[in-house]
Protein backbone atom coordinates (compact mmCIF):
# COMPACT_ATOMS: atom_id res chain seq x y z
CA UNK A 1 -7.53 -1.89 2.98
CA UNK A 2 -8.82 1.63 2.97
CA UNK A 3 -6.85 4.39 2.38
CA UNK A 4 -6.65 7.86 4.82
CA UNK A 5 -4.59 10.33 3.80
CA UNK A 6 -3.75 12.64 7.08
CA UNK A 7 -1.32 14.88 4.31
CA UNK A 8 -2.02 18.25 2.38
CA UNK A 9 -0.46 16.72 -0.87
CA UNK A 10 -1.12 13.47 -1.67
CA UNK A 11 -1.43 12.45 -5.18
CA UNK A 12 -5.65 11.69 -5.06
CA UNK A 13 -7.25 12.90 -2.10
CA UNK A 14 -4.34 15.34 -0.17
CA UNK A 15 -5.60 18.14 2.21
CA UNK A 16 -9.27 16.44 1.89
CA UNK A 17 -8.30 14.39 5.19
CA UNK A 18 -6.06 16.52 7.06
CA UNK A 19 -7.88 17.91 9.72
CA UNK A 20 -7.52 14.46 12.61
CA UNK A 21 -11.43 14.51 13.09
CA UNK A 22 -12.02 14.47 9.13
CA UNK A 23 -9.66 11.58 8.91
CA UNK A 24 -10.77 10.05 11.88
CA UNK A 25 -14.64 10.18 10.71
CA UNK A 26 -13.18 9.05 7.19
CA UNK A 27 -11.21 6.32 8.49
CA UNK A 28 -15.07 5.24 10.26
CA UNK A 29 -16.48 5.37 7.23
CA UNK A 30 -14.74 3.09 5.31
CA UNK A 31 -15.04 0.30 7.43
CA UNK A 32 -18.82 1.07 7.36
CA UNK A 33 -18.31 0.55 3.60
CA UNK A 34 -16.50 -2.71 3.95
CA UNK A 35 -12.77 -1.66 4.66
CA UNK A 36 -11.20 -4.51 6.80
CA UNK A 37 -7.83 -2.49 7.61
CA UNK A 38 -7.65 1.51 7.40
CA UNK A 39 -4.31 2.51 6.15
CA UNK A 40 -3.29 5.47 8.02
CA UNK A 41 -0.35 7.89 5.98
CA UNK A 42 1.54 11.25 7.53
CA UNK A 43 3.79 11.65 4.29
CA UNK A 44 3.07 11.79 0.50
CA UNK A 45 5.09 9.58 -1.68
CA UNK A 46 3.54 10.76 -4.70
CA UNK A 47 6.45 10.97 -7.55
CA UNK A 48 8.58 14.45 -6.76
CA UNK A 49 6.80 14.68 -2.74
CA UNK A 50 9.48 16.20 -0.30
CA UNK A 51 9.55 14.38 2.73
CA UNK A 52 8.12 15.59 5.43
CA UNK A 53 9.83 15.71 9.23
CA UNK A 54 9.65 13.49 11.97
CA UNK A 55 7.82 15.70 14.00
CA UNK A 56 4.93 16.67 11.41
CA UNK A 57 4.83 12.65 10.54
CA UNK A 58 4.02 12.18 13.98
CA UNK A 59 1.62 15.13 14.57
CA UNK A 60 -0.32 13.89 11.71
CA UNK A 61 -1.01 10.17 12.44
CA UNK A 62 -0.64 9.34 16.02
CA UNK A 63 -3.70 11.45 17.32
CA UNK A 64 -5.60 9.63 13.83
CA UNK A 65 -4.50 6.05 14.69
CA UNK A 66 -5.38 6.08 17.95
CA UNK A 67 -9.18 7.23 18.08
CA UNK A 68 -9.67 4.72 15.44
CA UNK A 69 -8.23 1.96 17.17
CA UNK A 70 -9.85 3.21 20.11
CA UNK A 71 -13.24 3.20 18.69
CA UNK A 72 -12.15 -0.83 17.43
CA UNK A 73 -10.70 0.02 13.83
CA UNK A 74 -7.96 -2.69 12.51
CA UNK A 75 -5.17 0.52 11.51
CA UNK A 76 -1.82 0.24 9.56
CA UNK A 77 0.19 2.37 9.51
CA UNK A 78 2.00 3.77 5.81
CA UNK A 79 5.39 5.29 7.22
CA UNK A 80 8.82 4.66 5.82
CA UNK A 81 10.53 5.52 9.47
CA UNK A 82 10.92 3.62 12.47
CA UNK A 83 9.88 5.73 15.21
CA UNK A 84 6.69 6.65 13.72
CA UNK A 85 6.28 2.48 13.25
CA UNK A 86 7.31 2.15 17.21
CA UNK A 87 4.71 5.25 18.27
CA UNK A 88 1.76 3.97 16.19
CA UNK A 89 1.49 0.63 17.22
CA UNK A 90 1.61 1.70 20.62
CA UNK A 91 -1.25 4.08 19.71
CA UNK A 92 -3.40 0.80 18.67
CA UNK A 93 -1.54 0.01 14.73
CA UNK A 94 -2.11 -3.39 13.61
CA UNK A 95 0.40 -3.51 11.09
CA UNK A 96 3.36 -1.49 9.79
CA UNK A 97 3.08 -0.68 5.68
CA UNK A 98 6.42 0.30 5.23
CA UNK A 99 6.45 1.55 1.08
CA UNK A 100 10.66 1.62 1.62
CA UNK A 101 10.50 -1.94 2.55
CA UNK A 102 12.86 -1.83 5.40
CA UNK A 103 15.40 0.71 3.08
CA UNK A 104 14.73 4.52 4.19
CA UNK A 105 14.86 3.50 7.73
CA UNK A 106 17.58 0.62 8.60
CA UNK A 107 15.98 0.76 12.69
CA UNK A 108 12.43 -0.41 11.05
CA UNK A 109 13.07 -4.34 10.67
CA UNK A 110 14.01 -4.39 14.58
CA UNK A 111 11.48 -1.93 15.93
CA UNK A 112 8.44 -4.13 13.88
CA UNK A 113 10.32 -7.51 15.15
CA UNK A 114 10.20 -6.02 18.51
CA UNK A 115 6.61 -5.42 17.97
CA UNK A 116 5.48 -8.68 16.68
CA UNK A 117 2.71 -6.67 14.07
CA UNK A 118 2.35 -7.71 10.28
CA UNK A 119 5.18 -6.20 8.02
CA UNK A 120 4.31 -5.10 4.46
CA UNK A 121 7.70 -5.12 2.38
CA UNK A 122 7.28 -3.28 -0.24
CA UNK A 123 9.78 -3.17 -3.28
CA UNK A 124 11.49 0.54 -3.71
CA UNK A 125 14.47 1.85 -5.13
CA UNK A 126 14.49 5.23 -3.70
CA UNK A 127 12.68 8.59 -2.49
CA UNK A 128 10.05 9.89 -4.48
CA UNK A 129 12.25 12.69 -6.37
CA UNK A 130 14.04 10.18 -7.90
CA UNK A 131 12.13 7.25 -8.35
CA UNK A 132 10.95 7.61 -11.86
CA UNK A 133 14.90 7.69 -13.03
CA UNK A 134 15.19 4.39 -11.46
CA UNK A 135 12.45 2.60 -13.81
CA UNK A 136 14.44 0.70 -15.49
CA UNK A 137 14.23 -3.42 -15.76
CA UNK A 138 15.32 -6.63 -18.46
CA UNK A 139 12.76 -8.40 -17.30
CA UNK A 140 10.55 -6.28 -14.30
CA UNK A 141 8.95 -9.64 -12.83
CA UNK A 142 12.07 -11.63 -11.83
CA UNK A 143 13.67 -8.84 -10.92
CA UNK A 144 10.94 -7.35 -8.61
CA UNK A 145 11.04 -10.54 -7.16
CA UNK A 146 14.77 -11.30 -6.82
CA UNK A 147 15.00 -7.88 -5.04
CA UNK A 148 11.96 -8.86 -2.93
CA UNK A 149 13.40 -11.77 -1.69
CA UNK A 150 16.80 -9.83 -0.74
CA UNK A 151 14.71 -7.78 1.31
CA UNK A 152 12.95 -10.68 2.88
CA UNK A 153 16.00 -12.03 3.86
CA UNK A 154 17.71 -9.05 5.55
CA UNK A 155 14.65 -8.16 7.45
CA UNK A 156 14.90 -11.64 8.98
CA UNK A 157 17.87 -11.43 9.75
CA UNK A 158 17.26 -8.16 11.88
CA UNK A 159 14.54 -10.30 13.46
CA UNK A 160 11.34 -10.37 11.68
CA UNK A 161 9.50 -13.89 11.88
CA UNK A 162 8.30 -15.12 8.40
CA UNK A 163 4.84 -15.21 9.86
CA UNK A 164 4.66 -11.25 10.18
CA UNK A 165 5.83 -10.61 6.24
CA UNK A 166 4.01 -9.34 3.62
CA UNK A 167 4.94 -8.12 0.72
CA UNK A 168 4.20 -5.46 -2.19
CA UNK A 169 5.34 -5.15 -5.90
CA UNK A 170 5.21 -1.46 -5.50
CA UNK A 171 3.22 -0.42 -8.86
CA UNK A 172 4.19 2.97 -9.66
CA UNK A 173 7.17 3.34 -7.64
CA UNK A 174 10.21 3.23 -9.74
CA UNK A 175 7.72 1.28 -12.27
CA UNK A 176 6.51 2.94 -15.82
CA UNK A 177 2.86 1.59 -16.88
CA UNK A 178 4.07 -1.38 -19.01
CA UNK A 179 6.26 -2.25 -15.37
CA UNK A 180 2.50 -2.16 -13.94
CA UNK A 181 1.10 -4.28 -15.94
CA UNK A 182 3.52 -6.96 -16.19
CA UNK A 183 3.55 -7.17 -12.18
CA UNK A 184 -0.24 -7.65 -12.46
CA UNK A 185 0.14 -10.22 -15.08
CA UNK A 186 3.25 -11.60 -13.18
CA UNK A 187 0.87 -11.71 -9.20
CA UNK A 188 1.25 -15.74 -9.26
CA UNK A 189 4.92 -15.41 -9.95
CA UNK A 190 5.37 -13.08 -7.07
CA UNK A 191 3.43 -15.13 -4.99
CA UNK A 192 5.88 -18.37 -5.36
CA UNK A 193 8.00 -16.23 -3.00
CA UNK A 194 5.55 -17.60 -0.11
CA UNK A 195 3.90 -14.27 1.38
CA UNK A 196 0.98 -12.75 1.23
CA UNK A 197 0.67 -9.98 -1.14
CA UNK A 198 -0.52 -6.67 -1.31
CA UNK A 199 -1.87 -4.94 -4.42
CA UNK A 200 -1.70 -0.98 -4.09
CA UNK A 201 -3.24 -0.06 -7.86
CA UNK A 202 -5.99 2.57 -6.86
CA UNK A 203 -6.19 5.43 -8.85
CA UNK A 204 -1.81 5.47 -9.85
CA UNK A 205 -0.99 7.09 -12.85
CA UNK A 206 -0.57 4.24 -15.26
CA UNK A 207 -4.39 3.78 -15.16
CA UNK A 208 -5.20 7.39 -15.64
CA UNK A 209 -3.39 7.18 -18.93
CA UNK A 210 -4.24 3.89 -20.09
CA UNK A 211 -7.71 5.65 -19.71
CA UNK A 212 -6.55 8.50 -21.63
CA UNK A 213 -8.84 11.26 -23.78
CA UNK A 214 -8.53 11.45 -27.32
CA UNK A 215 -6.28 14.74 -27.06
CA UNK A 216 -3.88 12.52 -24.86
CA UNK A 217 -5.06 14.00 -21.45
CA UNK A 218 -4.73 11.44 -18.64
CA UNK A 219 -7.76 10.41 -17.05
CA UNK A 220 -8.26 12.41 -13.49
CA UNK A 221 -7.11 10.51 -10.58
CA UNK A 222 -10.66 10.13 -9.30
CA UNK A 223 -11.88 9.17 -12.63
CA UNK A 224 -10.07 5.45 -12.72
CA UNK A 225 -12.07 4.28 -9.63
CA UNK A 226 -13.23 1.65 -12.41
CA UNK A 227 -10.28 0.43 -13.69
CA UNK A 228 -9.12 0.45 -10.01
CA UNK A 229 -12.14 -1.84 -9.82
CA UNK A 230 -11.38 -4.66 -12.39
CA UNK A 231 -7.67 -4.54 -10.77
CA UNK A 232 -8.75 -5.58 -7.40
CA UNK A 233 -10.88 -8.17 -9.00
CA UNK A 234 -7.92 -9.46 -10.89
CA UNK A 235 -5.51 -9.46 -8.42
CA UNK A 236 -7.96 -11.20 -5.43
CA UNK A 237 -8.67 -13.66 -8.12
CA UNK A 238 -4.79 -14.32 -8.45
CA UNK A 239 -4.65 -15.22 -5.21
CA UNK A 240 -3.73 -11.40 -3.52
CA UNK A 241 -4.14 -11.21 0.31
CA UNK A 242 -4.85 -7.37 0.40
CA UNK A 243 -5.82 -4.73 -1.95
CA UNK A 244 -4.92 -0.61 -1.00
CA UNK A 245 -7.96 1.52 -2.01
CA UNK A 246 -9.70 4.61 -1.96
CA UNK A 247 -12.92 3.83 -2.73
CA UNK A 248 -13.80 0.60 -0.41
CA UNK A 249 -17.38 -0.07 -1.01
CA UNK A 250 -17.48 -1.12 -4.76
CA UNK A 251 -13.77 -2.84 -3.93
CA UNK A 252 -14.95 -5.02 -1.51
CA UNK A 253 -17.53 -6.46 -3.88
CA UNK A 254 -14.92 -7.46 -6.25
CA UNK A 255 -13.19 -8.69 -3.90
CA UNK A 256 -16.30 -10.81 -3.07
CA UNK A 257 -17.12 -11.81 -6.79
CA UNK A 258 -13.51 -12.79 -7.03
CA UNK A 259 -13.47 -15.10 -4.23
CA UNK A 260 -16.71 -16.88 -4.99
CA UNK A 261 -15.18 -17.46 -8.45
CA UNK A 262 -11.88 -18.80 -6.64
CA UNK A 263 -14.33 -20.53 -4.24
CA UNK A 264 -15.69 -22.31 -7.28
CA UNK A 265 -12.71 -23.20 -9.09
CA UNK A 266 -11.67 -25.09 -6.08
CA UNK A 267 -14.82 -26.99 -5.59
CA UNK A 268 -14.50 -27.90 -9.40
């Protein structure tokens, strides 16, 4: 999954994207690179983003998502509200990535049900101003998952078939880098759940400083596309459905390298 960024302020790439042609020719490239989905986002939810409104969120990714499903692009869209769900797959969306997992928006679970498009449930315990207060855990892994699993069940119960669900650990929201990394080391625990999973690591904070300088600086956003790297190859190797990048072309071979090695294993 490739990421386009149709917002002034996002955390890696915002304002690089904004103009709908850029993204749109963006969005193209990226599957030329290897992308199989292209994640199409109208807000930031970079830690501290205000939200955006409904109108702007609209103004930014409709016009986006549908000249690249037009031109045969697999989009998703990354919106935490219903109505911009309900617009984009009628613009050509694929699949909904909803980072609130159902929670910002209680209309969501029943407009995606009503559309019958792949759900990503994403764990989240609030907005991005005060998500970093909320980082707090015994023991992150079961309790990621418990809270998963509560939001699995109340999206069904708005409608959503278990065939349409897939779900996210959310690294980096409400999660401190040790959070992270026990997620990653915890992928095959999350996965007993059932669903596929989705692995959104590219270029988040926790790399930039476990990438550090001597002096303490955090690496620049842009400068963990490595470490981004040997994350997608081990969380494909765990067994993840999707990984969320920026930079698709040296992903996908990791993604590649992973399977064969799965591919092996199994064959063993």
């Amino acid at each position: 999954m490739g990421v386009v960024n149709v917002t002034p302020d996002s955390f890696s790439d915002g304002g690089l994207w904004f103009d709908p042609a850029a993204a749109v020719r963006h969005g193209l490239e990226l599957v030329e690179q290897g992308a199989d989905i292209v994640d199409v986002g109208g807000e930031s939810t970079r830690p501290g983003a205000a939200r955006v409104s409904l109108e702007e969120e609209l103004a930014r990714v409709e016009p986006v998502i549908r000249e690249l499903s037009r031109q045969g692009v697999t989009v998703s869209v990354d919106t935490m509200r219903a109505e911009v769900a309900r617009v984009a797959v009628e613009a050509g969306a694929k699949l909904v990535n909803d980072v609130s997992g159902g929670l910002a928006d209680p209309d969501m679970p029943r407009v995606v049900a009503a559309s019958g498009v792949p759900y990503v449930v994403m764990h989240w315990r609030g907005h991005s101003h005060t998500m970093d207060s909320r980082a707090v855990y015994g023991d992150v892994v079961a309790e990621v998952r418990e809270e998963l699993s509560k939001r699995v069940a109340s999206v069904l119960a708005e409608g959503v078939a278990e065939s349409q669900i897939v779900l996210d650990p959310g690294l980096g929201f409400s999660k401190n880098p040790e959070h992270n990394w026990a997620l990653l080391a915890g992928i095959g625990q999350l996965a007993e759940l059932g669903y596929p999973l989705l692995i959104g690591a590219s270029r988040k904070r926790f790399l930039g400083r476990l990438l550090a300088g001597p002096d303490g600086s955090p690496r620049p956003f842009d400068g963990s596309d490595d470490a981004t790297l040997a994350v997608t190859a081990i969380a494909a190797h765990a067994g993840a459905w999707c990984v969320r990048v920026h930079n698709v072309a040296p992903n996908a071979d990791a993604v590649r390298v992973a399977a064969a090695v799965r591919g092996a294993r199994a064959r063993a």
